[in-house]
C-alpha atoms as a PDB file:
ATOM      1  CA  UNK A   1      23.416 -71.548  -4.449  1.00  0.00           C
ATOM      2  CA  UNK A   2      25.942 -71.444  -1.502  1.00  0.00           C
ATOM      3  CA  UNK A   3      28.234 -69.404  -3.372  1.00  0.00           C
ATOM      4  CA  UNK A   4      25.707 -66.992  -4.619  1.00  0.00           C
ATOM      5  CA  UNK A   5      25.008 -66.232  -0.967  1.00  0.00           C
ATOM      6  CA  UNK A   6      28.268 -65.651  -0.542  1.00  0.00           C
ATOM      7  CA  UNK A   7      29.051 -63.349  -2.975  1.00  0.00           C
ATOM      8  CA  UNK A   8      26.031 -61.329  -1.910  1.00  0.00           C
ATOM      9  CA  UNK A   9      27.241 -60.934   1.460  1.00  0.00           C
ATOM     10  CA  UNK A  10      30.308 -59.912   0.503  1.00  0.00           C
ATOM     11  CA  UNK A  11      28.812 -57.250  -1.135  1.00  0.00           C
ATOM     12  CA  UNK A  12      27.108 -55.915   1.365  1.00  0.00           C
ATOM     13  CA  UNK A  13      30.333 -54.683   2.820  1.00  0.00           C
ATOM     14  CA  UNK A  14      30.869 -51.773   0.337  1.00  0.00           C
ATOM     15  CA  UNK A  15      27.182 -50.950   0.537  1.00  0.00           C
ATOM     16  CA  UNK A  16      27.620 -50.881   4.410  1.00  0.00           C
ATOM     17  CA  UNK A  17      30.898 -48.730   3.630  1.00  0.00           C
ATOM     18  CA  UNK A  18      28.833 -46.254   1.179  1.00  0.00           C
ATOM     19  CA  UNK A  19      25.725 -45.512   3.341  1.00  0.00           C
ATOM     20  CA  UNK A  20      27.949 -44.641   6.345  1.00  0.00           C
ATOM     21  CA  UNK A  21      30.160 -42.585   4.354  1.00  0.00           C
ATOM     22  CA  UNK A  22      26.616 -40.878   3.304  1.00  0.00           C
ATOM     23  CA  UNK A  23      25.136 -40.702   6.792  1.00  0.00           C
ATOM     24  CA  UNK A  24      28.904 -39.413   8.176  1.00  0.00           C
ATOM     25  CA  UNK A  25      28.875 -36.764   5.593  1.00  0.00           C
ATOM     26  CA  UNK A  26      25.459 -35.429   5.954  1.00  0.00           C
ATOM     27  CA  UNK A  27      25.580 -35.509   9.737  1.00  0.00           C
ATOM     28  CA  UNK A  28      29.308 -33.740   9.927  1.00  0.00           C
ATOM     29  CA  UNK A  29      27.403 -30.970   7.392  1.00  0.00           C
ATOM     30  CA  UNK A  30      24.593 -30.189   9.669  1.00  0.00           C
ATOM     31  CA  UNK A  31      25.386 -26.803  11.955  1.00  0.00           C
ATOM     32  CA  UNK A  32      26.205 -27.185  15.260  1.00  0.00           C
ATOM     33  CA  UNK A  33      28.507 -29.800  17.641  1.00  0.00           C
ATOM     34  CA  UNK A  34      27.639 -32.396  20.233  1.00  0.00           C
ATOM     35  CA  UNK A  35      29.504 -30.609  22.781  1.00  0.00           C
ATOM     36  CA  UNK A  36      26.958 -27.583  22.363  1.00  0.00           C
ATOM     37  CA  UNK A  37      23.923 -29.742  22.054  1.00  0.00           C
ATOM     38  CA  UNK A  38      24.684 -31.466  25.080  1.00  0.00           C
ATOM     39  CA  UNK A  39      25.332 -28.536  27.577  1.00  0.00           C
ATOM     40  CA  UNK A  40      23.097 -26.267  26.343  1.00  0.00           C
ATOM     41  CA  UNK A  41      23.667 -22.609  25.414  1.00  0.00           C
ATOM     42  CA  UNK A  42      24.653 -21.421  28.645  1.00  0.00           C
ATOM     43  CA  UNK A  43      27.861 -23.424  28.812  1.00  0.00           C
ATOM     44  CA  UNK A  44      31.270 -21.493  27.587  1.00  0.00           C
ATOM     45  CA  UNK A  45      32.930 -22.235  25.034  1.00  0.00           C
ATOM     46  CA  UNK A  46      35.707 -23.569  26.442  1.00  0.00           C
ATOM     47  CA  UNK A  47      33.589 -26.333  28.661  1.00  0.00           C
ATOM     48  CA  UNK A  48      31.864 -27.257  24.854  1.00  0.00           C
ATOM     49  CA  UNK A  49      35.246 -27.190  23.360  1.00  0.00           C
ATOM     50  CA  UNK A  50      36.644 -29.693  26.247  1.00  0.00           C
ATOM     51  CA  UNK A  51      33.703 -31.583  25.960  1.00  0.00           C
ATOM     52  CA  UNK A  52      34.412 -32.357  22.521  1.00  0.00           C
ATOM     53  CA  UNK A  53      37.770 -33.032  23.123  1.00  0.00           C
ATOM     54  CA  UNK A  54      36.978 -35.550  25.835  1.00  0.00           C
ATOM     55  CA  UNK A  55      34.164 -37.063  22.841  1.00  0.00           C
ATOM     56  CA  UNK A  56      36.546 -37.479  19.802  1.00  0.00           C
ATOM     57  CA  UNK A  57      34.262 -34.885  17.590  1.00  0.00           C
ATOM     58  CA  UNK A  58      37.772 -32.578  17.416  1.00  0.00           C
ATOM     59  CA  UNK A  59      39.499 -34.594  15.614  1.00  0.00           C
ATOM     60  CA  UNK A  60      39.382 -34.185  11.676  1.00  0.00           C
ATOM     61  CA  UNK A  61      36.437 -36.061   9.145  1.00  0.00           C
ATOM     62  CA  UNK A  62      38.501 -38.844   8.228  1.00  0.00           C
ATOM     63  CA  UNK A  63      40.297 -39.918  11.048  1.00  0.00           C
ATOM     64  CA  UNK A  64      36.517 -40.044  12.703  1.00  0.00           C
ATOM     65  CA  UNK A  65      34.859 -42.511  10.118  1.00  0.00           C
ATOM     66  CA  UNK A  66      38.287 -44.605  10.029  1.00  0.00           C
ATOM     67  CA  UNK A  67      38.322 -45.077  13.508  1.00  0.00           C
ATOM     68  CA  UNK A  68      34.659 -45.625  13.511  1.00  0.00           C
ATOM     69  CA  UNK A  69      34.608 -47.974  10.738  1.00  0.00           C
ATOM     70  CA  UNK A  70      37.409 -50.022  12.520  1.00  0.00           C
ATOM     71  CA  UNK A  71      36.047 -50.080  15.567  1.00  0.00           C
ATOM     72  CA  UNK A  72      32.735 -51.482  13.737  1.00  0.00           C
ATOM     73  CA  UNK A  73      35.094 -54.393  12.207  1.00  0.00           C
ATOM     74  CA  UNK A  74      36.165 -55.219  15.827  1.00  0.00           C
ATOM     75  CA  UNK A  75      32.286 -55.583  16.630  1.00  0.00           C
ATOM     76  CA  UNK A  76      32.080 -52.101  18.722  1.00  0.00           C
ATOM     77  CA  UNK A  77      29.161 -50.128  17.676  1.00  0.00           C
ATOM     78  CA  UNK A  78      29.863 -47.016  19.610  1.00  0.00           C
ATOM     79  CA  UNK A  79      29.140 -44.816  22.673  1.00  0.00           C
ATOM     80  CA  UNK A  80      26.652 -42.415  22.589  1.00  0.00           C
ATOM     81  CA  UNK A  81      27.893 -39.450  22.800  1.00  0.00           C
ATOM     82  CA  UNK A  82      24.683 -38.073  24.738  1.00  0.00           C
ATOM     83  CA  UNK A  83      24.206 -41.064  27.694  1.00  0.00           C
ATOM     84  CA  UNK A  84      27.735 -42.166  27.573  1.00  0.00           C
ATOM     85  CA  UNK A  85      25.635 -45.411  26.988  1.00  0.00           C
ATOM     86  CA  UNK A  86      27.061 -48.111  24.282  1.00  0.00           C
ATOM     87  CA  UNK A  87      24.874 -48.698  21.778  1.00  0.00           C
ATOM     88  CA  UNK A  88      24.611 -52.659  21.608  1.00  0.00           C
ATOM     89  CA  UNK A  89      22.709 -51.965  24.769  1.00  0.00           C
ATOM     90  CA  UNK A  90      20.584 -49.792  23.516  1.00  0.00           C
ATOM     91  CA  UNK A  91      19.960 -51.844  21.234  1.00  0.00           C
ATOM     92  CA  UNK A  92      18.821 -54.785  22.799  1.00  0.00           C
ATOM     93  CA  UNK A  93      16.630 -52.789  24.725  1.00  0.00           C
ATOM     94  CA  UNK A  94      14.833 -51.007  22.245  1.00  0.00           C
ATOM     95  CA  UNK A  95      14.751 -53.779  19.105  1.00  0.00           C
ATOM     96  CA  UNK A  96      12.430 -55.928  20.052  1.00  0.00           C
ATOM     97  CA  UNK A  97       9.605 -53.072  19.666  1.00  0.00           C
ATOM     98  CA  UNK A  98      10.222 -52.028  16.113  1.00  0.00           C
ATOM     99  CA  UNK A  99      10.987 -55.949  15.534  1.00  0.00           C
ATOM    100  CA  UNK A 100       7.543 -56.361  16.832  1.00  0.00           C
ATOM    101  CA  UNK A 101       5.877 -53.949  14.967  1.00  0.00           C
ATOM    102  CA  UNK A 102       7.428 -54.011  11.768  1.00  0.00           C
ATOM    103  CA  UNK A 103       7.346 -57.750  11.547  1.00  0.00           C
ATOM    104  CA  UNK A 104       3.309 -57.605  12.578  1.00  0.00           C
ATOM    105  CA  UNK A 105       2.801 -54.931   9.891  1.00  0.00           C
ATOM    106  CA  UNK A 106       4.481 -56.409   7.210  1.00  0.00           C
ATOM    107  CA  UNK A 107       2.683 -60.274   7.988  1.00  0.00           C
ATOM    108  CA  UNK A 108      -0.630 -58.478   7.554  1.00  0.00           C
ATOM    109  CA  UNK A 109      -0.014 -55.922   4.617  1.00  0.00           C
ATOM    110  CA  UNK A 110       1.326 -59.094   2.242  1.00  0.00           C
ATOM    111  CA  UNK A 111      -1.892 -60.827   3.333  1.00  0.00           C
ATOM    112  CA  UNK A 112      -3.836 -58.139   2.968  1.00  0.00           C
ATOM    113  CA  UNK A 113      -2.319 -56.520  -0.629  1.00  0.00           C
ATOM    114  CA  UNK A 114      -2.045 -59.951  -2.169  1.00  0.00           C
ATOM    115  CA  UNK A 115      -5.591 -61.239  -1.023  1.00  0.00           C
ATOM    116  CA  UNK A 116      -7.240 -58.125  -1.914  1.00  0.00           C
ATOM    117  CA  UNK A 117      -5.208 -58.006  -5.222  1.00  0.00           C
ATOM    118  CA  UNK A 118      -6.030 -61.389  -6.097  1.00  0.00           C
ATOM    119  CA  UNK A 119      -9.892 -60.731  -5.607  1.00  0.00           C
ATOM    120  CA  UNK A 120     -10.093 -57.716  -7.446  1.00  0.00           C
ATOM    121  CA  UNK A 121      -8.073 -59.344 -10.944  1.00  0.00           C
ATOM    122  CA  UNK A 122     -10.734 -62.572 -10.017  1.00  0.00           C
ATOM    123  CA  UNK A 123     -13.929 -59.676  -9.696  1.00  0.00           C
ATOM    124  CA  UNK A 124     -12.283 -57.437 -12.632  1.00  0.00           C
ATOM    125  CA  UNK A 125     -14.719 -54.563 -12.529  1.00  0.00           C
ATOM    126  CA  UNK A 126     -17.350 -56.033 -10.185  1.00  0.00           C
ATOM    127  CA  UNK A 127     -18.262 -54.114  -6.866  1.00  0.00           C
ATOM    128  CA  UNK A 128     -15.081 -55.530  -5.155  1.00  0.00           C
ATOM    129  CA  UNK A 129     -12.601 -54.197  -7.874  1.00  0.00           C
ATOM    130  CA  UNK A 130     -13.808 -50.579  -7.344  1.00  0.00           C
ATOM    131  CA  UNK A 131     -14.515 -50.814  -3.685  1.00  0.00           C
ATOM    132  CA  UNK A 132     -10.628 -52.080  -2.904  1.00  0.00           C
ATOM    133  CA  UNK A 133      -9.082 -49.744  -6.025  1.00  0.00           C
ATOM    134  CA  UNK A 134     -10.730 -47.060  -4.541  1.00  0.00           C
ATOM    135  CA  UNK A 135      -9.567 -47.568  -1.008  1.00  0.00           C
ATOM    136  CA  UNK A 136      -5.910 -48.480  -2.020  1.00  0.00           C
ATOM    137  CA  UNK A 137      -6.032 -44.927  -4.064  1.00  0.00           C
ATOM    138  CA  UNK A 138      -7.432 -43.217  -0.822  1.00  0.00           C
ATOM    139  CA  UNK A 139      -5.174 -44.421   1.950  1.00  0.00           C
ATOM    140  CA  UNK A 140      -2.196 -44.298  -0.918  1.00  0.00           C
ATOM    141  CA  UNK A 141      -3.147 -40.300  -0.430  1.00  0.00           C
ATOM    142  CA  UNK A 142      -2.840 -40.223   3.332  1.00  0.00           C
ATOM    143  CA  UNK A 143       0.720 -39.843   4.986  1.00  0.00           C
ATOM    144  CA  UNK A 144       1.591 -42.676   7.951  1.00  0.00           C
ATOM    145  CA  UNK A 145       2.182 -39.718  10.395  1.00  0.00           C
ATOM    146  CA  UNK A 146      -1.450 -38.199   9.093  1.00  0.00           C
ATOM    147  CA  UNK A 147      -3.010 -41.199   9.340  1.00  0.00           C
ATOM    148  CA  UNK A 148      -1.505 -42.242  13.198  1.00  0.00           C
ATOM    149  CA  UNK A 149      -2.861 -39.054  14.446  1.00  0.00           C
ATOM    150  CA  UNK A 150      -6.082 -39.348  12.858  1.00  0.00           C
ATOM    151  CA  UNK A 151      -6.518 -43.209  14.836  1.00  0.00           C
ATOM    152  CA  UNK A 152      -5.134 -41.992  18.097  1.00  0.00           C
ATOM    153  CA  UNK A 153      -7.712 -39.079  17.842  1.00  0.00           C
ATOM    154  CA  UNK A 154     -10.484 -41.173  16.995  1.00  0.00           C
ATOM    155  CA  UNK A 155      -9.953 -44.344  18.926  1.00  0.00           C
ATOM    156  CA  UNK A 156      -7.568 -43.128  21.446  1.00  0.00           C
ATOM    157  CA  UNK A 157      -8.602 -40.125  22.789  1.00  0.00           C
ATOM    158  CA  UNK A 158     -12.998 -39.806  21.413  1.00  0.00           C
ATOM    159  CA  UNK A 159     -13.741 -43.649  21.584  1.00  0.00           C
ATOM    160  CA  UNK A 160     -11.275 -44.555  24.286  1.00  0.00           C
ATOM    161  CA  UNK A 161     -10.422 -48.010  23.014  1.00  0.00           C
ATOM    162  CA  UNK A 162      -6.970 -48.251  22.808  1.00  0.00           C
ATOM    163  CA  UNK A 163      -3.867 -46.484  24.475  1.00  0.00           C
ATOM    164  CA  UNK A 164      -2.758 -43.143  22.640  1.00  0.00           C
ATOM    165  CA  UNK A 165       1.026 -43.364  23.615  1.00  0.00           C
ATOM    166  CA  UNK A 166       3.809 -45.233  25.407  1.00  0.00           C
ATOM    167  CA  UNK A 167       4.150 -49.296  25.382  1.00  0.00           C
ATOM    168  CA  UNK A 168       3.221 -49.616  29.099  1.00  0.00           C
ATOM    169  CA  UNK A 169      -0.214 -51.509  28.099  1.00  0.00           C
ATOM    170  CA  UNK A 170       0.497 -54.560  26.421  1.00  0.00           C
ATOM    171  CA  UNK A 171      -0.508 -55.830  22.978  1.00  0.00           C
ATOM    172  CA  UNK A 172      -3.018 -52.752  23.116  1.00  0.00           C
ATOM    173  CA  UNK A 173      -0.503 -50.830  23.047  1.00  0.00           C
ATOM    174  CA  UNK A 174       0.683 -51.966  19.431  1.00  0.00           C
ATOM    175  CA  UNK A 175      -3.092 -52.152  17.858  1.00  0.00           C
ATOM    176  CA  UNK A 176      -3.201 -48.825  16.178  1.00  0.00           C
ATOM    177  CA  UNK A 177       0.575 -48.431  15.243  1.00  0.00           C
ATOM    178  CA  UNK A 178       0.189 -51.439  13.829  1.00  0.00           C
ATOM    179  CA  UNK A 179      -2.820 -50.730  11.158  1.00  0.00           C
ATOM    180  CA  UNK A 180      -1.383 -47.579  10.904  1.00  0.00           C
ATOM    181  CA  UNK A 181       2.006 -49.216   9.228  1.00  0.00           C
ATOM    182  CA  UNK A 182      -0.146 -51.956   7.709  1.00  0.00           C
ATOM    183  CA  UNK A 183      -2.937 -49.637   5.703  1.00  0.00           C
ATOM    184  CA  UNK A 184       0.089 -47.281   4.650  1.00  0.00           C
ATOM    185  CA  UNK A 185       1.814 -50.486   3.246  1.00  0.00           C
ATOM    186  CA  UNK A 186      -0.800 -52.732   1.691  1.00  0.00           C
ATOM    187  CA  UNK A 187      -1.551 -50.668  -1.482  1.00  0.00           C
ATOM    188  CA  UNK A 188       1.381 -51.108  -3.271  1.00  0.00           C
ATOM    189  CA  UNK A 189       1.291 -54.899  -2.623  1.00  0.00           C
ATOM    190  CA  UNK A 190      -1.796 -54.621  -3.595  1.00  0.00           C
ATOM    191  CA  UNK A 191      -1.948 -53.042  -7.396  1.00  0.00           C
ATOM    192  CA  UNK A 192       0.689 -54.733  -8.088  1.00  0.00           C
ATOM    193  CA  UNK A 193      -0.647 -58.169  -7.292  1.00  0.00           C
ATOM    194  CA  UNK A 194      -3.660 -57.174  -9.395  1.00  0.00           C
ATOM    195  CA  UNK A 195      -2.300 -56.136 -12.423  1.00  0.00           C
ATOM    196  CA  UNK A 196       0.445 -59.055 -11.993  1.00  0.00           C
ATOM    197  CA  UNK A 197      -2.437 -61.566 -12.055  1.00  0.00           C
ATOM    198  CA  UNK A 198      -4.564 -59.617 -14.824  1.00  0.00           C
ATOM    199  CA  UNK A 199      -1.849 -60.191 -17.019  1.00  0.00           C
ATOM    200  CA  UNK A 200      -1.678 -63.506 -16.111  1.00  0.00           C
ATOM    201  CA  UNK A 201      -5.303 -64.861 -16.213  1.00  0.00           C
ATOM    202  CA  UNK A 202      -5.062 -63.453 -19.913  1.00  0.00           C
ATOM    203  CA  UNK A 203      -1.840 -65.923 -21.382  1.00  0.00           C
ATOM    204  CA  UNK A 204      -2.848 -69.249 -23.123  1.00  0.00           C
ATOM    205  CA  UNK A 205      -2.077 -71.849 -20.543  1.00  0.00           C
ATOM    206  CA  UNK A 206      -5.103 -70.365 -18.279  1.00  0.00           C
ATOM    207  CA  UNK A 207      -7.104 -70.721 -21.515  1.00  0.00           C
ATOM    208  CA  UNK A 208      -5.666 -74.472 -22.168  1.00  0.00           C
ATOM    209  CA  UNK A 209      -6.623 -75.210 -17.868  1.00  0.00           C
ATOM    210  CA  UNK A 210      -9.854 -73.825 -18.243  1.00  0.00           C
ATOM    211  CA  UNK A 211     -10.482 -75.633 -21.302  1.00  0.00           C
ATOM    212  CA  UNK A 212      -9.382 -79.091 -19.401  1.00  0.00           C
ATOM    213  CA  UNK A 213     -11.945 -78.397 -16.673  1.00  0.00           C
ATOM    214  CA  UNK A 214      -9.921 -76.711 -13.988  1.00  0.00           C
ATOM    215  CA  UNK A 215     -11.494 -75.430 -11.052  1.00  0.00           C
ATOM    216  CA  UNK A 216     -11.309 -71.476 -10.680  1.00  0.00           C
ATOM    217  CA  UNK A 217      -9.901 -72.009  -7.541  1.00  0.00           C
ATOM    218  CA  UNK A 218      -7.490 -74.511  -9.066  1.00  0.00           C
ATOM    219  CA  UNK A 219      -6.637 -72.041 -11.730  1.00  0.00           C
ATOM    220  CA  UNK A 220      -6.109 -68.852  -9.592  1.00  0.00           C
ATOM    221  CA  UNK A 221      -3.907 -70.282  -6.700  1.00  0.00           C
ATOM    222  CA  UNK A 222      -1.792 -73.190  -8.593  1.00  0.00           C
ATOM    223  CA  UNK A 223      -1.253 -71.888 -12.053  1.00  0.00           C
ATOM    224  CA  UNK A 224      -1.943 -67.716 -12.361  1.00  0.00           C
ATOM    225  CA  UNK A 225      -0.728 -66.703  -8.779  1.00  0.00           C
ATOM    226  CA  UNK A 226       2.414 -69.446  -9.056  1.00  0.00           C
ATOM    227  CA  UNK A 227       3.433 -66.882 -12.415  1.00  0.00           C
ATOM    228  CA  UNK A 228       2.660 -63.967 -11.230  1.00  0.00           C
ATOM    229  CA  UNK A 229       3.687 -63.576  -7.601  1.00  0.00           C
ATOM    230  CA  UNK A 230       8.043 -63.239  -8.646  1.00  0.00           C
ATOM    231  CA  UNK A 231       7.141 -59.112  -8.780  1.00  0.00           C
ATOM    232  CA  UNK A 232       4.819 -59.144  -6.194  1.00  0.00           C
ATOM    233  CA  UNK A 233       7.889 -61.218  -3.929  1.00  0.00           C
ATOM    234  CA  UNK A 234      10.433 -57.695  -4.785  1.00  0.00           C
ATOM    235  CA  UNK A 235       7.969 -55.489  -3.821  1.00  0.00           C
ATOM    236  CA  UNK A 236       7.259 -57.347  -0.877  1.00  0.00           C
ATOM    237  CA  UNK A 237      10.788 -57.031   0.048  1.00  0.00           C
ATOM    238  CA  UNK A 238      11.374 -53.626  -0.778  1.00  0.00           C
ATOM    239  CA  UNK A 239       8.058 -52.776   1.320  1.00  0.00           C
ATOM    240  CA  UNK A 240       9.685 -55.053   4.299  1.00  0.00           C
ATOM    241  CA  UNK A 241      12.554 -52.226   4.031  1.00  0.00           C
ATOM    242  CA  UNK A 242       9.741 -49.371   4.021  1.00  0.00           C
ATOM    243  CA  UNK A 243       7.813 -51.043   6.834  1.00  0.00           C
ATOM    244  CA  UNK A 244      11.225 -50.838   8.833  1.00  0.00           C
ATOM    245  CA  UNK A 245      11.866 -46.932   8.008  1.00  0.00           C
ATOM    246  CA  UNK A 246       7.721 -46.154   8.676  1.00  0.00           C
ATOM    247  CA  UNK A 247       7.888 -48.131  12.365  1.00  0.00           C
ATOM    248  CA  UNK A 248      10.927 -45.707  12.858  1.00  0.00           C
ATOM    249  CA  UNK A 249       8.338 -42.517  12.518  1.00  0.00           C
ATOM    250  CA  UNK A 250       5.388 -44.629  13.315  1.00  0.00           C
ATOM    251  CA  UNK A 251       7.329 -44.665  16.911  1.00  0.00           C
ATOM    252  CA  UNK A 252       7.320 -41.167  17.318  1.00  0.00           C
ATOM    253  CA  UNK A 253       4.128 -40.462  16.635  1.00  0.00           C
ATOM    254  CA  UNK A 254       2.533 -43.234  19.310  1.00  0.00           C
ATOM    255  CA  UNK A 255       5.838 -42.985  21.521  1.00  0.00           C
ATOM    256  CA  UNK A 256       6.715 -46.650  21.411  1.00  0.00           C
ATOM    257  CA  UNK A 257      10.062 -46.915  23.190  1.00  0.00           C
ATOM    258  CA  UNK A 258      11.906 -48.437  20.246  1.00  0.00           C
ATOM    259  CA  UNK A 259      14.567 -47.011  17.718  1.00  0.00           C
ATOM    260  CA  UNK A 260      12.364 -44.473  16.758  1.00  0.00           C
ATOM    261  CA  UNK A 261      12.474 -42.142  19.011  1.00  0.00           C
ATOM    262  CA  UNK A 262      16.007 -43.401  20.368  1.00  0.00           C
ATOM    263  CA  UNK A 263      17.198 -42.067  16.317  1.00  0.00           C
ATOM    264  CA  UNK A 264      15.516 -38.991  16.704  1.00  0.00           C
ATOM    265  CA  UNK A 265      16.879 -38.023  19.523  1.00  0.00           C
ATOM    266  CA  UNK A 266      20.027 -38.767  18.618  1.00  0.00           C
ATOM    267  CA  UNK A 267      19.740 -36.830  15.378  1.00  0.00           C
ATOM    268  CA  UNK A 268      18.488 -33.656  17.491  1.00  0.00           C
ATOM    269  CA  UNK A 269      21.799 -34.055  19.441  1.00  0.00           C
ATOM    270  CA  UNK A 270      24.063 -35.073  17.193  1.00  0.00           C
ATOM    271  CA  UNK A 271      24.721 -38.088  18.415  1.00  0.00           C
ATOM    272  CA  UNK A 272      26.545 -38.969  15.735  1.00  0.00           C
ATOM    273  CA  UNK A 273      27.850 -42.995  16.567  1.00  0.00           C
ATOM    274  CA  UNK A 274      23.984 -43.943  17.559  1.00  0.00           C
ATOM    275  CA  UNK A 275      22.689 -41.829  14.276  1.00  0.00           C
ATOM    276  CA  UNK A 276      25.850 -43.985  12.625  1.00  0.00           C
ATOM    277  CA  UNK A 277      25.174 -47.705  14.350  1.00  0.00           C
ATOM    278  CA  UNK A 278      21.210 -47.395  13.531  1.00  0.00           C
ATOM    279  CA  UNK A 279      21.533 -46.820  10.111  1.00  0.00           C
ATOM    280  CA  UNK A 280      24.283 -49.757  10.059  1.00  0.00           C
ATOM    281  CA  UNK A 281      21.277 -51.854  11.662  1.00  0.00           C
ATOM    282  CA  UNK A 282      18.572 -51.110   9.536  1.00  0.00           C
ATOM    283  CA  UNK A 283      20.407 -51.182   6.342  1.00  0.00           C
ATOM    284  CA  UNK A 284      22.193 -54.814   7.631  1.00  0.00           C
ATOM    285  CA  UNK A 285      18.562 -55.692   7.971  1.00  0.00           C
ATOM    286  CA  UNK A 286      17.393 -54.352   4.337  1.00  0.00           C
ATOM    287  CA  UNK A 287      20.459 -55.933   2.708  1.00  0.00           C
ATOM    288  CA  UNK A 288      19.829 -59.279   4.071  1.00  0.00           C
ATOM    289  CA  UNK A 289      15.635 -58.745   3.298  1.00  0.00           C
ATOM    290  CA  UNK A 290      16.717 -58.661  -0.378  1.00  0.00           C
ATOM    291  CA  UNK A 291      19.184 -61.723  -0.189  1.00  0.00           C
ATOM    292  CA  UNK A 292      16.252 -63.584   0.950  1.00  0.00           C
ATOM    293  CA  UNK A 293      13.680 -62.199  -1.766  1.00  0.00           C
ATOM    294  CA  UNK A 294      16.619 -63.815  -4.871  1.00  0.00           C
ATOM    295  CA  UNK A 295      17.064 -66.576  -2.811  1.00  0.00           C
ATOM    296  CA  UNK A 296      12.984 -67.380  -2.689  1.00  0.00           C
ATOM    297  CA  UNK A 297      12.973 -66.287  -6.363  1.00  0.00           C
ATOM    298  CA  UNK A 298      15.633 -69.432  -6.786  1.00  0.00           C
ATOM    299  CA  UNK A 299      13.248 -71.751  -4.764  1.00  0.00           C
ATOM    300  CA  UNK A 300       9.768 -70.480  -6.855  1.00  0.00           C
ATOM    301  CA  UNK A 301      11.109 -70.520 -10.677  1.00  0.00           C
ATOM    302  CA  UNK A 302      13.513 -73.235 -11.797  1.00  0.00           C
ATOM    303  CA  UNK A 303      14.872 -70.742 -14.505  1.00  0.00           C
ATOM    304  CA  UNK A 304      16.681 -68.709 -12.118  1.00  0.00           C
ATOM    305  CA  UNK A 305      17.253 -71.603  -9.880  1.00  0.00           C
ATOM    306  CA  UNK A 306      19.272 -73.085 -13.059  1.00  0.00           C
ATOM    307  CA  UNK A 307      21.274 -69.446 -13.365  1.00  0.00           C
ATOM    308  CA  UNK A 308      21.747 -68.806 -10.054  1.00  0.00           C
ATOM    309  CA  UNK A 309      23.610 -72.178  -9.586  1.00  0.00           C
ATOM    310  CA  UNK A 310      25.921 -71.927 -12.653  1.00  0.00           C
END
């Protein structure tokens, strides 16, 4: 198992190495120049052209991401070019929040999706089936940023109950960015859990513990949830990654100070090592989601267990 891990990690080094060749490229295409951004239009060109002298950004494509890439090897993340501010503190700073509410939002959407999966495939057509298929279809049809608006106008600003903006108040603060990420993210989790267990309920050892005089209960959570919860794990993983992205825009919308709206600025500006570093972050983060989601499958089913440690 130890040397699985290892070999996973090392491969996250040319993924690393691809998305911020991507990210490099597609910010060095976009019009405009930091220099420009920063002073403003009324600035000649010769103060934006010394400006982006003093920044680096005059210096050809390659020799940028080379010198950016080793400077990432050496554990420097960069300077932004807009507060002159490295971004390791930045990052500390900001974090936390999207930590906080992407880790909330992803706790209660796997509760939610696989509870509410598991009771419809256990209440296959019955009231519950169509009430929860019918909700995952209709907030499945609503966009996050939709969907934020629609809370903050209804709770925030007509019933009062919770803060609209800013992360001044507390955990109140977090309430409806929170369900907002968390009713965005539960549907997925939970069709899949539903038609992962329908096909389950229906193969011939749930026929031979039924026959033996299981308990439903018995025969739901140790035997058809045990099989069919290896897809439901990926997803949950991949949704972990999505959860990550939607607190970035989820951010913005309530203006949480976290990486959200530290990203989008950046992107306005060009800022192009904080655009760089954040991706780095959030894709280290993704990458090492998905090392844990093989590593559980190892600890759940014996088979790959046996293949993994070949």
């Amino acid at each position: 198992m130890l040397k699985y891990i290892c070999k996973r990690l090392l491969l996250m080094i040319p993924t690393l190495l691809g998305i911020i060749f991507i990210v490099f490229t597609v910010m060095e295409m976009t019009p405009g120049s930091p220099g420009r951004t920063i002073l403003g239009t009324a600035a000649t060109q010769e103060q934006v052209d010394q400006l982006n002298h003093e920044l680096g950004y005059d210096q050809p494509f390659l020799v940028r991401f080379f010198d950016y890439c080793g400077d990432l090897l050496h554990g420097d993340m960069g300077t932004s070019y807009r507060t002159r501010t490295g971004f390791t503190t930045e990052l500390a700073g900001r974090m936390p929040t999207t930590l906080k509410l992407g880790l909330a939002a992803f706790v209660l959407s796997s509760i939610l999706g696989v509870s509410l999966g598991i009771l419809s495939a256990v209440k296959q057509y019955s009231f519950a089936d169509t009430f929860c298929s019918t909700t995952a279809i209709l907030f499945a049809s609503i966009p996050g940023f939709f969907l934020g608006m629609v809370l903050i106008y209804v709770f925030g600003l007509q019933l009062g109950w919770f803060p609209t903006f800013g992360g001044s108040d507390g955990i109140r603060s977090y309430v409806l960015p929170v369900i907002t990420l968390t009713l965005s993210n539960t549907v997925i989790v939970q069709r899949l859990t539903r038609t992962t267990m329908l096909e389950a309920v229906r193969q011939d050892y749930i026929r031979t513990a039924r026959a033996k005089g299981c308990s439903q209960r018995r025969i739901t959570w140790k035997h058809a949830l045990k099989n069919a919860i290896l897809p439901v794990i990926t997803v949950m993983g991949i949704n972990a990654g999505s959860v990550m992205g939607g607190a970035v825009i989820c951010e913005t919308v309530f203006s949480l100070p976290g990486m959200g709206t530290y990203i989008l600025t950046a992107i306005r500006s060009k800022d192009i090592p904080v655009v760089l570093s954040s991706t780095v972050v959030l894709s280290l983060i993704f990458c090492v989601i998905m090392l844990l989601v093989d590593v559980l499958y190892a600890v759940i089913d014996p088979r790959i267990r046996e293949r993994v440690t070949r």
